[in-house]
C-alpha atoms as a PDB file:
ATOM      1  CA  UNK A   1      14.592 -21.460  -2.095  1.00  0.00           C
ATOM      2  CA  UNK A   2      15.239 -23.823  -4.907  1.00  0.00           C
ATOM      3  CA  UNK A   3      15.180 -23.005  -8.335  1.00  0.00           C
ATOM      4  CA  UNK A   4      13.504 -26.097 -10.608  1.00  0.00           C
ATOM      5  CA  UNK A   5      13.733 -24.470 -14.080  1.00  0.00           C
ATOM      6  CA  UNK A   6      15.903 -27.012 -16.150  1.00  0.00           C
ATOM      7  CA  UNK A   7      16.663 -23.748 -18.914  1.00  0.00           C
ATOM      8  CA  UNK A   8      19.202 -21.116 -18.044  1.00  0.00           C
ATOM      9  CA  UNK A   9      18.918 -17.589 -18.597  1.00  0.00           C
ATOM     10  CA  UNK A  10      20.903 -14.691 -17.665  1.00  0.00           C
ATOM     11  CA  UNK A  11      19.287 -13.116 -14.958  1.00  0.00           C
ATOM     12  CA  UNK A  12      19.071 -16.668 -13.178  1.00  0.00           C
ATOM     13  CA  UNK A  13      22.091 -16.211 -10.719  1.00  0.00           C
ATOM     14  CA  UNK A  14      20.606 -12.264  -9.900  1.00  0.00           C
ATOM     15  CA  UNK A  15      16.846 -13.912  -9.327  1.00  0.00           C
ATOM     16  CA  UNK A  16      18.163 -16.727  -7.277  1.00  0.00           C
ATOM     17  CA  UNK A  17      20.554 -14.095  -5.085  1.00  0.00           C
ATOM     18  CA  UNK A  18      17.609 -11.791  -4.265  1.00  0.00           C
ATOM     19  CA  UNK A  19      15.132 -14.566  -3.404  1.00  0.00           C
ATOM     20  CA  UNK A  20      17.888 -15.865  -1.379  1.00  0.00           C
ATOM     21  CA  UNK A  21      18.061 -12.557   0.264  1.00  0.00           C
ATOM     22  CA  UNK A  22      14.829 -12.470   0.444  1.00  0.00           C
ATOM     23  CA  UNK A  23      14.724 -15.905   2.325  1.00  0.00           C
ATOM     24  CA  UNK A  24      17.830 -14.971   5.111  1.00  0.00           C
ATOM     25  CA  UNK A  25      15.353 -11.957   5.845  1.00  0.00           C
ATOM     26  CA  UNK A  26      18.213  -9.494   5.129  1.00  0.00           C
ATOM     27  CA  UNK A  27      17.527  -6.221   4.320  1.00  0.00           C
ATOM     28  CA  UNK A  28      21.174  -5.153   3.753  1.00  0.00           C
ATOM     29  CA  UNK A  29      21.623  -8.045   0.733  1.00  0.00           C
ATOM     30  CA  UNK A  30      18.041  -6.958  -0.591  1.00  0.00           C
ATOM     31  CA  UNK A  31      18.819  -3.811  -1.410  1.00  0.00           C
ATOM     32  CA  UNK A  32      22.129  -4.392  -2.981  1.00  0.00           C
ATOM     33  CA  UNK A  33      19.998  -6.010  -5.703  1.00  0.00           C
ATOM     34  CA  UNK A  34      17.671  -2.882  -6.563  1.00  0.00           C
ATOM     35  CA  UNK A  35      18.124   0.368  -8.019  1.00  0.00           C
ATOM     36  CA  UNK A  36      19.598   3.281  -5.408  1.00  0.00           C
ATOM     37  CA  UNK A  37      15.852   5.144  -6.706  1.00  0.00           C
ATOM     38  CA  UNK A  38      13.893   1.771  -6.770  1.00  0.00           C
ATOM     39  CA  UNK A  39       9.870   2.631  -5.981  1.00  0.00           C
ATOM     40  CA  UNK A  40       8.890   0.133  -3.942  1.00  0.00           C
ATOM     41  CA  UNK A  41       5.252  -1.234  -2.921  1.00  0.00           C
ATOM     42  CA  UNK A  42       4.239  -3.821  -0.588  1.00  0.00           C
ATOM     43  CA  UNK A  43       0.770  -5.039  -0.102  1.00  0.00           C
ATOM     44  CA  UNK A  44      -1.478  -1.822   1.416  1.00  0.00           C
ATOM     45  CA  UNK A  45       2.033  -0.182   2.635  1.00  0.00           C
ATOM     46  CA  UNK A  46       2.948   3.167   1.347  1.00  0.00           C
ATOM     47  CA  UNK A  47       4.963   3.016  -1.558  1.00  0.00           C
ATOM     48  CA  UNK A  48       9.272   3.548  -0.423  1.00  0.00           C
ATOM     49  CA  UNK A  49      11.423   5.278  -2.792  1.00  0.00           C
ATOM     50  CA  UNK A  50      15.360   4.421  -2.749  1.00  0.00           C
ATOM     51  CA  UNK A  51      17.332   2.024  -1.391  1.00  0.00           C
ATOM     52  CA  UNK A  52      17.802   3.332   2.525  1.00  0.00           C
ATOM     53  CA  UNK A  53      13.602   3.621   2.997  1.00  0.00           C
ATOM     54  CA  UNK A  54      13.152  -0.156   1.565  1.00  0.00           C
ATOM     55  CA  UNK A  55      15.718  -1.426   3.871  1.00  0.00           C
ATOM     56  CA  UNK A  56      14.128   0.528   6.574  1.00  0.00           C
ATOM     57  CA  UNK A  57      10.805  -1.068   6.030  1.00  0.00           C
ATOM     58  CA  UNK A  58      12.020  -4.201   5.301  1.00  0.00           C
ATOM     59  CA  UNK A  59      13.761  -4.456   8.510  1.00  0.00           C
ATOM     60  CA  UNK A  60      10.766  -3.293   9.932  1.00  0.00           C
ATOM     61  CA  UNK A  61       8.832  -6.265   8.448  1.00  0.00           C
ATOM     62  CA  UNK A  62      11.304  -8.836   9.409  1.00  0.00           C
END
């Protein structure tokens, strides 16, 4: 991913580390950027709560 936005902001290094993440399909960096109770939902999943059963399913989707 490349980031084109010629302002900075603070959260620009976090946003560009997850999408990164995101990118290298790795669930382990993923969830070191969320919330240990993050509620996540994906698409017509069912909705994962914490960090351990969104890097289960995201390993899953990889």
């Amino acid at each position: 991913m490349q980031i084109t936005a010629t302002n900075s902001n603070p959260h620009m290094k976090l946003i560009a580390g997850l999408y990164s993440a995101v990118d290298a399909m790795n669930a382990t960096s993923i969830v070191s950027y969320v919330a240990e109770d993050v509620n996540f939902h994906f698409n017509n999943f069912d909705a994962r709560v914490g960090q351990d059963p969104v890097k289960e399913e995201d390993e899953a989707f990889f």
